[in-house]
N, C-alpha and C. Protein backbone atom coordinates (compact mmCIF):
# COMPACT_ATOMS: atom_id res chain seq x y z
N UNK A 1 -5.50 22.40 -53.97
CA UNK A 1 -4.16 22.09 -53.54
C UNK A 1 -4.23 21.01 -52.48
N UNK A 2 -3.91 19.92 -52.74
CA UNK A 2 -3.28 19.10 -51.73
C UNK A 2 -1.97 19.21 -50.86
N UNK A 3 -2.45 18.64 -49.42
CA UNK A 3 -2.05 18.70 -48.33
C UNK A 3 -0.84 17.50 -48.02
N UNK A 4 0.55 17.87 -47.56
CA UNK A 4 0.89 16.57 -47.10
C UNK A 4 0.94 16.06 -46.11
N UNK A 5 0.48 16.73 -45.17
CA UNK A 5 0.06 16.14 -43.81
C UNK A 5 -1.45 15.19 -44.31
N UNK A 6 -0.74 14.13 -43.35
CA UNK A 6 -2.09 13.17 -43.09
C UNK A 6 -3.35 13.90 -42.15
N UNK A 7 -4.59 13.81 -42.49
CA UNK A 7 -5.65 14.02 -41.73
C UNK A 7 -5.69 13.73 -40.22
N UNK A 8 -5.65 14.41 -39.26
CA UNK A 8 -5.82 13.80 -37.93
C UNK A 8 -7.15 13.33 -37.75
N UNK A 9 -7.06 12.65 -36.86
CA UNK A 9 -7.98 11.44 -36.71
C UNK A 9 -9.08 12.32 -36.20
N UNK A 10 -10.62 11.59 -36.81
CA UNK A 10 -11.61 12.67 -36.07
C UNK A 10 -11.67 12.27 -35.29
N UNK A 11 -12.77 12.86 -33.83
CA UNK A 11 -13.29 12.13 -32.52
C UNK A 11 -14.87 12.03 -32.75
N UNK A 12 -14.87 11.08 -32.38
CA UNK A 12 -16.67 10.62 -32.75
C UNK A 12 -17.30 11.47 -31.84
N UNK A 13 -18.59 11.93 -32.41
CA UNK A 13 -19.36 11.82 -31.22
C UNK A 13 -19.74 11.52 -30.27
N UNK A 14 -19.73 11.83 -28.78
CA UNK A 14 -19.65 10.91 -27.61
C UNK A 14 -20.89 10.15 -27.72
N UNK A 15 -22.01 10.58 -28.34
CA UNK A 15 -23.01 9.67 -28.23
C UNK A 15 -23.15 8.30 -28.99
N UNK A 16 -21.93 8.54 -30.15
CA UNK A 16 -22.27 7.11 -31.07
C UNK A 16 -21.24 5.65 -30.24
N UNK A 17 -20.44 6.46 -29.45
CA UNK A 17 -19.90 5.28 -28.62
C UNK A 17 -20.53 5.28 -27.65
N UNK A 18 -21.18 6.31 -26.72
CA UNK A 18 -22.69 5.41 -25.74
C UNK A 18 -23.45 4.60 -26.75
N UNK A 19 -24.10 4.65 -27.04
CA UNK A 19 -24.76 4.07 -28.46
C UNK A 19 -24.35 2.62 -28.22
N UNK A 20 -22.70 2.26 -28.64
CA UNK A 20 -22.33 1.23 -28.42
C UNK A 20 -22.17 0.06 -27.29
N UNK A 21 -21.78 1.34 -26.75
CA UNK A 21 -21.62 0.84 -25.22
C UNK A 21 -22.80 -0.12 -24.65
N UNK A 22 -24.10 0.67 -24.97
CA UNK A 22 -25.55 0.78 -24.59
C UNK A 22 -25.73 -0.46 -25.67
N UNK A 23 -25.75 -1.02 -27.28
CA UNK A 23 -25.16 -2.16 -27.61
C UNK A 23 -24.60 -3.20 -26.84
N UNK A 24 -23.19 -3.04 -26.13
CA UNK A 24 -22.53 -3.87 -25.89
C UNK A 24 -23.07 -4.68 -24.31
N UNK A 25 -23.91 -3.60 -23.68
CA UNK A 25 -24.67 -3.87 -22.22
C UNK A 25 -26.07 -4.96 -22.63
N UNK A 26 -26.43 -4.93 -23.67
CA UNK A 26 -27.68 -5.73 -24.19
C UNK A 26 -26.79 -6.88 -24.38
N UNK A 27 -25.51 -7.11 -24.72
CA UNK A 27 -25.35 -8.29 -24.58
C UNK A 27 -24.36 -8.57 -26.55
N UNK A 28 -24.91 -7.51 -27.15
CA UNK A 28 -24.37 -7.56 -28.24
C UNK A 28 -22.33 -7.48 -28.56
N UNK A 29 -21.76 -8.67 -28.12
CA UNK A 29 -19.96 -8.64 -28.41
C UNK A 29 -19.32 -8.39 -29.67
N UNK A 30 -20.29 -8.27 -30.90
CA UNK A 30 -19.87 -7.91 -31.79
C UNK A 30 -19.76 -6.38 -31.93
N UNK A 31 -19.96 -5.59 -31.19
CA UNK A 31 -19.65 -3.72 -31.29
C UNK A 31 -18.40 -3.93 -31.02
N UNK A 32 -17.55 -4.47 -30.55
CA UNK A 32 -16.72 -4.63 -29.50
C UNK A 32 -15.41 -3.64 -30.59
N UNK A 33 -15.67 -4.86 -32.00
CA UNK A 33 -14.83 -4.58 -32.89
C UNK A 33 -14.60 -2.77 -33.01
N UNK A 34 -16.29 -2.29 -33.31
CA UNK A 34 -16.77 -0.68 -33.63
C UNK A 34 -15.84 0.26 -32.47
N UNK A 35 -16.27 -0.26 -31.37
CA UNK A 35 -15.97 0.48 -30.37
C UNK A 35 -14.32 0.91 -30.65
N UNK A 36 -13.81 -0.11 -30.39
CA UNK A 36 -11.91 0.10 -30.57
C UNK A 36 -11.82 1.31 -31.21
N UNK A 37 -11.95 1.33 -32.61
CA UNK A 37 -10.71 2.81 -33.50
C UNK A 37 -11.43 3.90 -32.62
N UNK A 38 -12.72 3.51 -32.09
CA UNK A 38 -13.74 5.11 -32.02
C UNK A 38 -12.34 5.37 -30.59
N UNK A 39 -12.68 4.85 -29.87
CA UNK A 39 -11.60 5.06 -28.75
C UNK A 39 -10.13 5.11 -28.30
N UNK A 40 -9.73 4.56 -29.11
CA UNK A 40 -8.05 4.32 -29.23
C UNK A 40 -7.45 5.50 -29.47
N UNK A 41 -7.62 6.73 -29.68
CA UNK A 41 -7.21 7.65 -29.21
C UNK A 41 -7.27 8.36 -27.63
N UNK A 42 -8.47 8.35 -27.16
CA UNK A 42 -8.25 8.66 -25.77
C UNK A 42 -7.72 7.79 -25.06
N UNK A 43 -7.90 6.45 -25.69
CA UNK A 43 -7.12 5.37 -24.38
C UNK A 43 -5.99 5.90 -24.50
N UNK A 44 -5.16 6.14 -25.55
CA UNK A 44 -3.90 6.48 -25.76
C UNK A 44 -3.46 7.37 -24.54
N UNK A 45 -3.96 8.70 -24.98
CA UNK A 45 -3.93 9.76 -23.67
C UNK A 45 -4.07 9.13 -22.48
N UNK A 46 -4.86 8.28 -22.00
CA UNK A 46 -4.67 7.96 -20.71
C UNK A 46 -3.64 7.10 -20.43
N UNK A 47 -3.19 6.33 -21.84
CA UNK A 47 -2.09 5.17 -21.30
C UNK A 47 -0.98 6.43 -20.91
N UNK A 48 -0.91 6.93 -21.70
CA UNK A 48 0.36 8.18 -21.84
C UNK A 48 0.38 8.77 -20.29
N UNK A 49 -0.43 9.04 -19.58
CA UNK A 49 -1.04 9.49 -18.69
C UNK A 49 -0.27 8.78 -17.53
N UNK A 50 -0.58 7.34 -18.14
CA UNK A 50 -0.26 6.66 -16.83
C UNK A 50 0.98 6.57 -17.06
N UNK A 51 1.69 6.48 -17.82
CA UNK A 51 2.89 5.79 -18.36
C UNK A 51 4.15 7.06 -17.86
N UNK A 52 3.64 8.60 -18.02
CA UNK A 52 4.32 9.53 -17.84
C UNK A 52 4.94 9.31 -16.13
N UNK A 53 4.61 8.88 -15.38
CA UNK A 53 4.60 8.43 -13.61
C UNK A 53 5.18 7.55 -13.63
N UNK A 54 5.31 6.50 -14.96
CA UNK A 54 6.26 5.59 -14.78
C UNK A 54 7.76 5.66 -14.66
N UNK A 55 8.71 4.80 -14.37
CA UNK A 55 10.07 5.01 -14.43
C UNK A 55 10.51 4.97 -16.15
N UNK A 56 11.96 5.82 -16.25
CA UNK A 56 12.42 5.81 -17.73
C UNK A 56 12.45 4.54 -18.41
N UNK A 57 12.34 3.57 -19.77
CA UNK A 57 12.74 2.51 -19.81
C UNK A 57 12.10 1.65 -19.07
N UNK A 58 10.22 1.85 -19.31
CA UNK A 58 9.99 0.85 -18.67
C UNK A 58 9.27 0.26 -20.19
N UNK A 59 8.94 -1.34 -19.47
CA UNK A 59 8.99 -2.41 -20.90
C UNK A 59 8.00 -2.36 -21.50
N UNK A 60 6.73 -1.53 -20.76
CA UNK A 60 5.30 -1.31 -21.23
C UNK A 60 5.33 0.05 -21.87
N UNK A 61 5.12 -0.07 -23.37
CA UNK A 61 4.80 1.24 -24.02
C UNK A 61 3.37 1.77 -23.88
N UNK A 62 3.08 3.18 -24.72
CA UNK A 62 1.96 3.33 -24.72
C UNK A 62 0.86 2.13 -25.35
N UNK A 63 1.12 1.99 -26.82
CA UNK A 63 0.37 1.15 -27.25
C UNK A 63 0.28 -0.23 -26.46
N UNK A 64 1.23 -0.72 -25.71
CA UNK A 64 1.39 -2.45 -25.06
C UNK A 64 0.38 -2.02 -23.85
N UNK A 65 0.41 -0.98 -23.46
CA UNK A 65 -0.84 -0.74 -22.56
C UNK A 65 -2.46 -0.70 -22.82
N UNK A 66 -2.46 0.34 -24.05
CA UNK A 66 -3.59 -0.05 -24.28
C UNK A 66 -4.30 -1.25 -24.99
N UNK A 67 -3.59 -1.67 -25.36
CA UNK A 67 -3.98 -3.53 -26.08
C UNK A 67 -4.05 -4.18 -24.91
N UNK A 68 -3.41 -4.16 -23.81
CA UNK A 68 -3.19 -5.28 -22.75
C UNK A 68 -4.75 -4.46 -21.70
N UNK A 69 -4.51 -3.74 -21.40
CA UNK A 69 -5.87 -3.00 -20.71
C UNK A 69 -7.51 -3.57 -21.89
N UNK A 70 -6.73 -3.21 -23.12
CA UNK A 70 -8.38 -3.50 -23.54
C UNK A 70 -9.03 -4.87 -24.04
N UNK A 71 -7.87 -5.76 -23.74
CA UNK A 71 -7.98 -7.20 -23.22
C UNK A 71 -8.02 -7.46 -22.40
N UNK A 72 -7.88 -7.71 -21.19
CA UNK A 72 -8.25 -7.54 -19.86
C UNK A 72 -9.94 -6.74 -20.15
N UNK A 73 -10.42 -5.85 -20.73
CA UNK A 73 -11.53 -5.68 -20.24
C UNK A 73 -12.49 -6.19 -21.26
N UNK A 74 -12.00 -6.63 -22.28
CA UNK A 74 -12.90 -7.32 -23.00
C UNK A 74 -13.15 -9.13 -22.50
N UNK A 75 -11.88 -9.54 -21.68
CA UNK A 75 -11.64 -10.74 -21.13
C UNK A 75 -12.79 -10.91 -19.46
N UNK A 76 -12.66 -9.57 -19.00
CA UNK A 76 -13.43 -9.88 -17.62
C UNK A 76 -15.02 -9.48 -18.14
N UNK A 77 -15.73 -9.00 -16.99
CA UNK A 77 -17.13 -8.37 -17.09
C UNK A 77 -16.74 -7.36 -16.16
N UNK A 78 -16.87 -5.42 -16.72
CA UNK A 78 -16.50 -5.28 -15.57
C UNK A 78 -17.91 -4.46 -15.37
N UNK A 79 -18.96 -5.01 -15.86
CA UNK A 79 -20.64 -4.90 -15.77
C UNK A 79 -20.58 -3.69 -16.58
N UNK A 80 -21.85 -3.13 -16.55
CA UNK A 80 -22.24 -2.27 -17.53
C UNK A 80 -21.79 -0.91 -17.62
N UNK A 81 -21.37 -0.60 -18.80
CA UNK A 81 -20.67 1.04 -19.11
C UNK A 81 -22.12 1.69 -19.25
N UNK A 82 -21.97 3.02 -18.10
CA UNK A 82 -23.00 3.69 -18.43
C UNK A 82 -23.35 4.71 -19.19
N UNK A 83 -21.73 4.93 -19.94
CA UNK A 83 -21.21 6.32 -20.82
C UNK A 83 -20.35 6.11 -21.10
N UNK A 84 -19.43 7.26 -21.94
CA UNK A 84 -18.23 7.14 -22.85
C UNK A 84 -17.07 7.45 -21.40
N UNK A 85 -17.04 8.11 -20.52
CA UNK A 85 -16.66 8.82 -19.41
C UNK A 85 -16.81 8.04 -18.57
N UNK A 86 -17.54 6.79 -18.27
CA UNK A 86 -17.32 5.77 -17.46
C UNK A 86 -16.83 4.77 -17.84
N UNK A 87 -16.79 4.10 -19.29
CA UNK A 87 -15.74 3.53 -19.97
C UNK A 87 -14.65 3.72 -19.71
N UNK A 88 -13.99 5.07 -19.66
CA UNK A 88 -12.76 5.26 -19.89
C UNK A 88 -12.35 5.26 -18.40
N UNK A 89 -13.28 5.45 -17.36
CA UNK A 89 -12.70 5.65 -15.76
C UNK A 89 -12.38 3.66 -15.74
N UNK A 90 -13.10 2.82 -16.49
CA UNK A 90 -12.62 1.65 -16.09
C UNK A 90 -11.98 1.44 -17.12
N UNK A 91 -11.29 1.91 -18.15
CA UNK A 91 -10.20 1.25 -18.70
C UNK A 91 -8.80 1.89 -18.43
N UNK A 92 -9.14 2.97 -17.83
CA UNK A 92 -8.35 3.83 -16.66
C UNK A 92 -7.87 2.92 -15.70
N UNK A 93 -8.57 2.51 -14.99
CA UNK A 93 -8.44 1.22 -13.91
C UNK A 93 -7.95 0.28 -14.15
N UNK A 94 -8.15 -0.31 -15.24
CA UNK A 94 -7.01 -1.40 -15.86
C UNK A 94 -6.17 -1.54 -15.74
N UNK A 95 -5.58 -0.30 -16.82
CA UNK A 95 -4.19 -0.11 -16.85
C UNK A 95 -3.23 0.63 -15.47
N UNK A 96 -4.12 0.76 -14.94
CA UNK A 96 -3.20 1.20 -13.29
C UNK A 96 -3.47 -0.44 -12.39
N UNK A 97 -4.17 -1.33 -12.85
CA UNK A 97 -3.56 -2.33 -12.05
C UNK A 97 -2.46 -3.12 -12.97
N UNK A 98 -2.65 -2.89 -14.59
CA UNK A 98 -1.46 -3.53 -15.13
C UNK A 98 -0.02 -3.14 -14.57
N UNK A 99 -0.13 -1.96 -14.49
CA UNK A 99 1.05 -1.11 -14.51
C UNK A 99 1.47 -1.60 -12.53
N UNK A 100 0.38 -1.67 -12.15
CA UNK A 100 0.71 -2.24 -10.56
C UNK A 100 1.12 -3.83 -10.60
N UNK A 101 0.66 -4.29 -11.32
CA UNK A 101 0.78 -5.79 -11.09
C UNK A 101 2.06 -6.12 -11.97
N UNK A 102 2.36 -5.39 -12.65
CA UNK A 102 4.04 -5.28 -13.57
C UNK A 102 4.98 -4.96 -12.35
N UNK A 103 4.79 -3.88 -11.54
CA UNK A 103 5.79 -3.10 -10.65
C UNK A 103 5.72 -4.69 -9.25
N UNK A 104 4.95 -4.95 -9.30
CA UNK A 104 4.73 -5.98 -8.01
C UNK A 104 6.09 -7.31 -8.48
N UNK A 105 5.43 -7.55 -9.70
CA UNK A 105 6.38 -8.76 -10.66
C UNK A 105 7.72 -8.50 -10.77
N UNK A 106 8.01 -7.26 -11.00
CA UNK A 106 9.47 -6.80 -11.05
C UNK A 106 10.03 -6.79 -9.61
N UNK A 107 9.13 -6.45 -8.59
CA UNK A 107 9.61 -6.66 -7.49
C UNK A 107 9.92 -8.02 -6.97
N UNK A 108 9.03 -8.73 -7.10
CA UNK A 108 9.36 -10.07 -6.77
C UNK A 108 10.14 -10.66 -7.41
N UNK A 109 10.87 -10.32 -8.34
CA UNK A 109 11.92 -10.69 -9.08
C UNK A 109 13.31 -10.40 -8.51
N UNK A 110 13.11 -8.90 -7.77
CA UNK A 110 14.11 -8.87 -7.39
C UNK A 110 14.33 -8.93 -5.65
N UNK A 111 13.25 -9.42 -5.25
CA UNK A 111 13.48 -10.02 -3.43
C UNK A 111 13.41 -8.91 -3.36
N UNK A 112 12.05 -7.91 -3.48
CA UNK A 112 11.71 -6.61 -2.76
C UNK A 112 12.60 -5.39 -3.07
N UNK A 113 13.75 -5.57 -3.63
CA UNK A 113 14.09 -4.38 -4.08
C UNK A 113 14.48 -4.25 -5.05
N UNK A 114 14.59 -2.66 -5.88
CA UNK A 114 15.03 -2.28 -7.11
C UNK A 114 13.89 -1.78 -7.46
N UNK A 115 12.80 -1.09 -6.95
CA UNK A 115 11.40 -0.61 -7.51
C UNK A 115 12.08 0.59 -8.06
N UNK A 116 12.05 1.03 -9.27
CA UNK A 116 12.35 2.38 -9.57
C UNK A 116 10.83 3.22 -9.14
N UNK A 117 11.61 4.40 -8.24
CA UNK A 117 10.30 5.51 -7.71
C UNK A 117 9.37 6.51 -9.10
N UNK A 118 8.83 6.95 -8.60
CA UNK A 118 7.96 7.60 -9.16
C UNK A 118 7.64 8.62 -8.78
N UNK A 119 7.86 9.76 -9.77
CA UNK A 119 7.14 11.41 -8.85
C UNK A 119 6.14 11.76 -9.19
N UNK A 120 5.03 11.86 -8.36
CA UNK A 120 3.94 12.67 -8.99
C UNK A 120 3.73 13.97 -9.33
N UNK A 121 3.04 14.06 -9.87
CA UNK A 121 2.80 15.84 -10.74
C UNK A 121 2.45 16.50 -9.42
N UNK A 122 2.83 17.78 -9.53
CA UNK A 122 2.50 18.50 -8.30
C UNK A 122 1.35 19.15 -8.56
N UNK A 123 0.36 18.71 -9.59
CA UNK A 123 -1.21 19.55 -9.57
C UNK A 123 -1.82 17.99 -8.86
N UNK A 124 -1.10 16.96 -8.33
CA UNK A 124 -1.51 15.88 -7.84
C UNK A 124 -1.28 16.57 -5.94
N UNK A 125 -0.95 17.19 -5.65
CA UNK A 125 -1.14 18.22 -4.13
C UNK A 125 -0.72 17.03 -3.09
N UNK A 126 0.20 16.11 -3.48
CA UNK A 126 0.60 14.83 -1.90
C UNK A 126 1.64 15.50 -2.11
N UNK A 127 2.68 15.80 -2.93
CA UNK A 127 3.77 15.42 -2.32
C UNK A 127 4.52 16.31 -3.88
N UNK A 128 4.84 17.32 -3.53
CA UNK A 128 5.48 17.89 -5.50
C UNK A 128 7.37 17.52 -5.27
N UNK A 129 7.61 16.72 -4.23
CA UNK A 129 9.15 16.91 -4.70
C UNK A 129 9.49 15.28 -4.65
N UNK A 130 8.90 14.57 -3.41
CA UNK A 130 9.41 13.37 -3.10
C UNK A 130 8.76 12.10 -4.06
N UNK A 131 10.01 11.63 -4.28
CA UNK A 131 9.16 10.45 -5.12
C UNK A 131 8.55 9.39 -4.04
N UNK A 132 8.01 8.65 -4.97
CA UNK A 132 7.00 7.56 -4.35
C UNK A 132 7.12 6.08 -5.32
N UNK A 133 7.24 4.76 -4.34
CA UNK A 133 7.38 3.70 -5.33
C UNK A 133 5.89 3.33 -5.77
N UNK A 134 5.40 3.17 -6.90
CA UNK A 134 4.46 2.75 -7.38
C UNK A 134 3.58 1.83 -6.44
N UNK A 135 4.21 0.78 -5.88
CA UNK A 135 3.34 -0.34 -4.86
C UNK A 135 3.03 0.78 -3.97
N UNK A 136 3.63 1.38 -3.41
CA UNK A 136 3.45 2.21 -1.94
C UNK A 136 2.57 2.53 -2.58
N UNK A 137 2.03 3.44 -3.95
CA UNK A 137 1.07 4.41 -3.84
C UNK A 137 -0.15 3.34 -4.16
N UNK A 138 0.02 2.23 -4.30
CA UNK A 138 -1.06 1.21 -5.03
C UNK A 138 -2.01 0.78 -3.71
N UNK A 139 -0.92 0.64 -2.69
CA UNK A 139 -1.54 0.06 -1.43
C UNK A 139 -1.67 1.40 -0.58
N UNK A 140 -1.23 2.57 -0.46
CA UNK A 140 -2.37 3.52 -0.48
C UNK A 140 -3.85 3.60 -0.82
N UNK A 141 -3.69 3.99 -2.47
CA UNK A 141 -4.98 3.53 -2.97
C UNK A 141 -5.79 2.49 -2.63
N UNK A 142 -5.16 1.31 -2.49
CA UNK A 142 -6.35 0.01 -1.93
C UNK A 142 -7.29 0.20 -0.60
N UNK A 143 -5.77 0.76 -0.15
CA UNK A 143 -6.47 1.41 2.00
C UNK A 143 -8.14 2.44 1.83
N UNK A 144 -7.24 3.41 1.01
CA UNK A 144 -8.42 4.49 0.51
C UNK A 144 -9.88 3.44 -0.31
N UNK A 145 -9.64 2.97 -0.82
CA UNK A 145 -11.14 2.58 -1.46
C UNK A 145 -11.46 1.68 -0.69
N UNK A 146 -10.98 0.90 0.65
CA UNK A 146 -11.61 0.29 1.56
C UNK A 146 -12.61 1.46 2.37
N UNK A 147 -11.68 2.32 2.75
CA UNK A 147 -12.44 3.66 3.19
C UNK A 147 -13.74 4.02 2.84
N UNK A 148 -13.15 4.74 1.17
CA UNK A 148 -14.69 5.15 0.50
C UNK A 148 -14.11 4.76 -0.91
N UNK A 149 -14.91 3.92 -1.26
CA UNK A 149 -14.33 3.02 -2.62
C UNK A 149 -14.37 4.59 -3.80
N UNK A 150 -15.12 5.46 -3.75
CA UNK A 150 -16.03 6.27 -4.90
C UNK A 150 -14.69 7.42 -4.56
N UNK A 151 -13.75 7.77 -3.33
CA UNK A 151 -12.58 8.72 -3.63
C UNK A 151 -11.69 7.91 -4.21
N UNK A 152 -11.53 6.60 -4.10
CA UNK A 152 -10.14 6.08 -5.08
C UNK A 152 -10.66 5.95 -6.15
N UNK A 153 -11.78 5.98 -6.69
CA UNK A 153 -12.06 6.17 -7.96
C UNK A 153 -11.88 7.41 -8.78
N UNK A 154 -12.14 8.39 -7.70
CA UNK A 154 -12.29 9.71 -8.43
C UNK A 154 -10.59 9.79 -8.30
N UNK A 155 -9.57 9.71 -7.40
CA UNK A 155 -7.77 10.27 -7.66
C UNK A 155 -7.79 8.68 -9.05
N UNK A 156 -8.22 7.85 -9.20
CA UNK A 156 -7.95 6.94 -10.41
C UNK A 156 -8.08 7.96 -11.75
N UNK A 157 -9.64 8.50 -11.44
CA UNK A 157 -9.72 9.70 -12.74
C UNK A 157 -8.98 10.24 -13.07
N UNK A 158 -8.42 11.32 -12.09
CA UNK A 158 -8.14 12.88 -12.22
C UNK A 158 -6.58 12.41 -12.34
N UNK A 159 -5.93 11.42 -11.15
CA UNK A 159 -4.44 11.32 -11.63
C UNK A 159 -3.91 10.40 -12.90
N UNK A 160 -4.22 9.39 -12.88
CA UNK A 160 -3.98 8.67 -13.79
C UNK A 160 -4.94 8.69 -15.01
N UNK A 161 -6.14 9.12 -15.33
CA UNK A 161 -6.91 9.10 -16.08
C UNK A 161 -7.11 10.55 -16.79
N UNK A 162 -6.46 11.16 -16.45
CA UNK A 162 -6.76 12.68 -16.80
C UNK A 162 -7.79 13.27 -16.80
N UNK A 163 -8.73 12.99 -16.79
CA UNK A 163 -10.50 13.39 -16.43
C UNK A 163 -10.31 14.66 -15.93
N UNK A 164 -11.22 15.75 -16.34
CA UNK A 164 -11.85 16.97 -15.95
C UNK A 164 -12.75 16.29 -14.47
N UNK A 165 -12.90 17.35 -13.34
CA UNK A 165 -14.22 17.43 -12.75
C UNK A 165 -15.45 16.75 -13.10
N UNK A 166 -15.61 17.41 -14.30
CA UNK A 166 -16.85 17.45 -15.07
C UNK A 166 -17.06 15.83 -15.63
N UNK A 167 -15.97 15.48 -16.19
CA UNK A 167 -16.11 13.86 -17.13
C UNK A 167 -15.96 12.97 -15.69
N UNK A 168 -15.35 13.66 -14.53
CA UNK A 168 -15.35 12.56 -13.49
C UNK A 168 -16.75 12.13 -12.88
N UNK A 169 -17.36 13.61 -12.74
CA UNK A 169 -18.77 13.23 -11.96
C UNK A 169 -20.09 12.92 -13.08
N UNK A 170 -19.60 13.20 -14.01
CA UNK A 170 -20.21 11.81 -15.57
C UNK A 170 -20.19 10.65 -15.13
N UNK A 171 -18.95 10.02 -15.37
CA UNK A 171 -18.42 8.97 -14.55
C UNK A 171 -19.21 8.17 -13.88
N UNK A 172 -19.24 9.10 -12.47
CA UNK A 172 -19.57 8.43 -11.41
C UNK A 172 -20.68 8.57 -10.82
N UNK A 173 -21.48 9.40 -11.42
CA UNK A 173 -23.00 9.77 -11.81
C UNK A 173 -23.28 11.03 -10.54
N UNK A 174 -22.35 11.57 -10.07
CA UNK A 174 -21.84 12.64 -9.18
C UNK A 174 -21.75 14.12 -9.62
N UNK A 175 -22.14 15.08 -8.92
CA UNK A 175 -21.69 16.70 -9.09
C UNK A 175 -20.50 16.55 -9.52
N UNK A 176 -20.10 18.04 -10.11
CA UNK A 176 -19.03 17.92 -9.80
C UNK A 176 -18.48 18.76 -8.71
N UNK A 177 -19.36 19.77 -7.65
CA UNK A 177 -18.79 19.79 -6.29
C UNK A 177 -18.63 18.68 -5.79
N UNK A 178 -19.38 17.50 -5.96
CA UNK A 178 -19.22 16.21 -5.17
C UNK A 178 -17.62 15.72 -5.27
N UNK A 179 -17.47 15.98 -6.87
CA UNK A 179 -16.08 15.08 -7.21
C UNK A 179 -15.40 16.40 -6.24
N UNK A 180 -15.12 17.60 -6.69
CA UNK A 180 -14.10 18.05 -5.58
C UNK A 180 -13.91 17.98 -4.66
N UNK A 181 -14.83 18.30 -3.91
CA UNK A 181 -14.62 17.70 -2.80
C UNK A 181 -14.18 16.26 -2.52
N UNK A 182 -14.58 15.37 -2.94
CA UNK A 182 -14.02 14.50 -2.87
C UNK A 182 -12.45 14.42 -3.00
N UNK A 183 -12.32 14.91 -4.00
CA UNK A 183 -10.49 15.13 -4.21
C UNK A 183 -9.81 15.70 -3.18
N UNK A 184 -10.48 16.67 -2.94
CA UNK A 184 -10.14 17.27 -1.22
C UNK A 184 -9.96 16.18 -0.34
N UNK A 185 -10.56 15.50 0.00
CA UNK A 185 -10.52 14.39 0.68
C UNK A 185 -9.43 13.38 0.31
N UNK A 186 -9.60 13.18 -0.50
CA UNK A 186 -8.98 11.50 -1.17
C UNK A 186 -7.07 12.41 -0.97
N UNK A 187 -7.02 13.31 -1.47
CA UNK A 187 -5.37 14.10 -1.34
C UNK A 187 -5.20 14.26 0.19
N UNK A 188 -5.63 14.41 0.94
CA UNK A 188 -5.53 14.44 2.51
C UNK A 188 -5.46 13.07 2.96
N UNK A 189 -6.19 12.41 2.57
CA UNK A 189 -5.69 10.95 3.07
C UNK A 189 -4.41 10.06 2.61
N UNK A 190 -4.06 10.69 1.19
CA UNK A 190 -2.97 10.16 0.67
C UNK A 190 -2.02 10.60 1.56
N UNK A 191 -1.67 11.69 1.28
CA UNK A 191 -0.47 12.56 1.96
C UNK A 191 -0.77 12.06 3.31
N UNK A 192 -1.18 11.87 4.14
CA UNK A 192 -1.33 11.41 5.74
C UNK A 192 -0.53 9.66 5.22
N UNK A 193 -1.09 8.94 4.51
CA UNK A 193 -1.55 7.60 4.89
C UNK A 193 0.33 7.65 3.98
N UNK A 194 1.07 8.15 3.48
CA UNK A 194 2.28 8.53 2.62
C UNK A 194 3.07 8.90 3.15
N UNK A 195 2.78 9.67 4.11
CA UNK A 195 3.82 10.34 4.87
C UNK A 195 3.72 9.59 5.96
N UNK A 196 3.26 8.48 6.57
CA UNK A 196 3.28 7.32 7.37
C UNK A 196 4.46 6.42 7.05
């Protein structure tokens, strides 16, 4: 008996996109092509991720994110992926400066005001009621990774990137008591440096 649902998409093995990755660090730009379908589902989730924090009606969809993020990182060097889980913490990063450098543009469009705010999730522990304008939380974040570059990486993970503990201190070649704690940290400085 046939089915009329379409097949959902499998997920590769994490090792055949290290594999690539580990390819693409030798210097080889032709994986580049391989890599895409294997991943374009989790980028998805993370664009979604980021996109959910965004305001209603904004002009960047999921998909315009992840095409524009994975140009941008096929366009820069952003040096060597050391895993499938550190890939995604920098294409994570991308798309939170696209999405920053969109909110900046719209601002300057409109002589500093009209930023539509943003609420964060309250398993994000700054702030569960008050919104926040996107720049504010961007130049937060910048303050913080002047600090300790490796906590704005890890709230890049966990808020905008959706990352487990576990895929964060993959990542970042860290425990994952390290990453909590860290999060401990990096949420105390927000909320201080926010509520300023």
């Amino acid at each position: 008996m046939m089915s009329d649902e379409s097949p959902r998409p499998s997920i590769p093995p994490p090792g055949e996109v290290t594999a690539l990755l580990m390819e693409l660090n030798d210097g080889d730009d032709r994986v580049l092509d391989r890599i895409y379908p294997l991943v374009l589902e989790q980028l998805k989730r993370i664009a979604r991720n980021h996109l959910r924090k965004e305001r209603v009606g904004h002009t960047l969809n999921t998909t315009a994110l992840v095409h524009e993020s994975y140009l941008s990182l096929v366009g820069t060097d952003p040096g060597p992926c050391r895993s499938r889980s550190h890939f995604f913490a920098i294409a994570s990063r991308a798309m939170r400066h696209l999405l920053i450098d969109h909110a900046r543009r719209r601002s300057a469009e409109k002589r500093g005001g009209g930023i539509e705010p943003v609420t964060l999730e309250p398993r994000m522990a700054i702030s569960e009621s008050e919104p926040l304008e996107m720049v504010a939380l961007a130049d937060a974040m910048d303050r913080l990774g002047q600090l300790d570059p490796r906590l704005e990486r890890v709230v890049e993970c966990k808020v905008f990137g959706g990352m487990t503990a576990e895929e964060i201190g993959e990542a970042l070649e860290v425990s994952t008591r390290t990453v909590e704690r860290d999060w401990a940290r990096a949420r105390a400085y927000l909320y201080r440096d926010l509520a300023q």
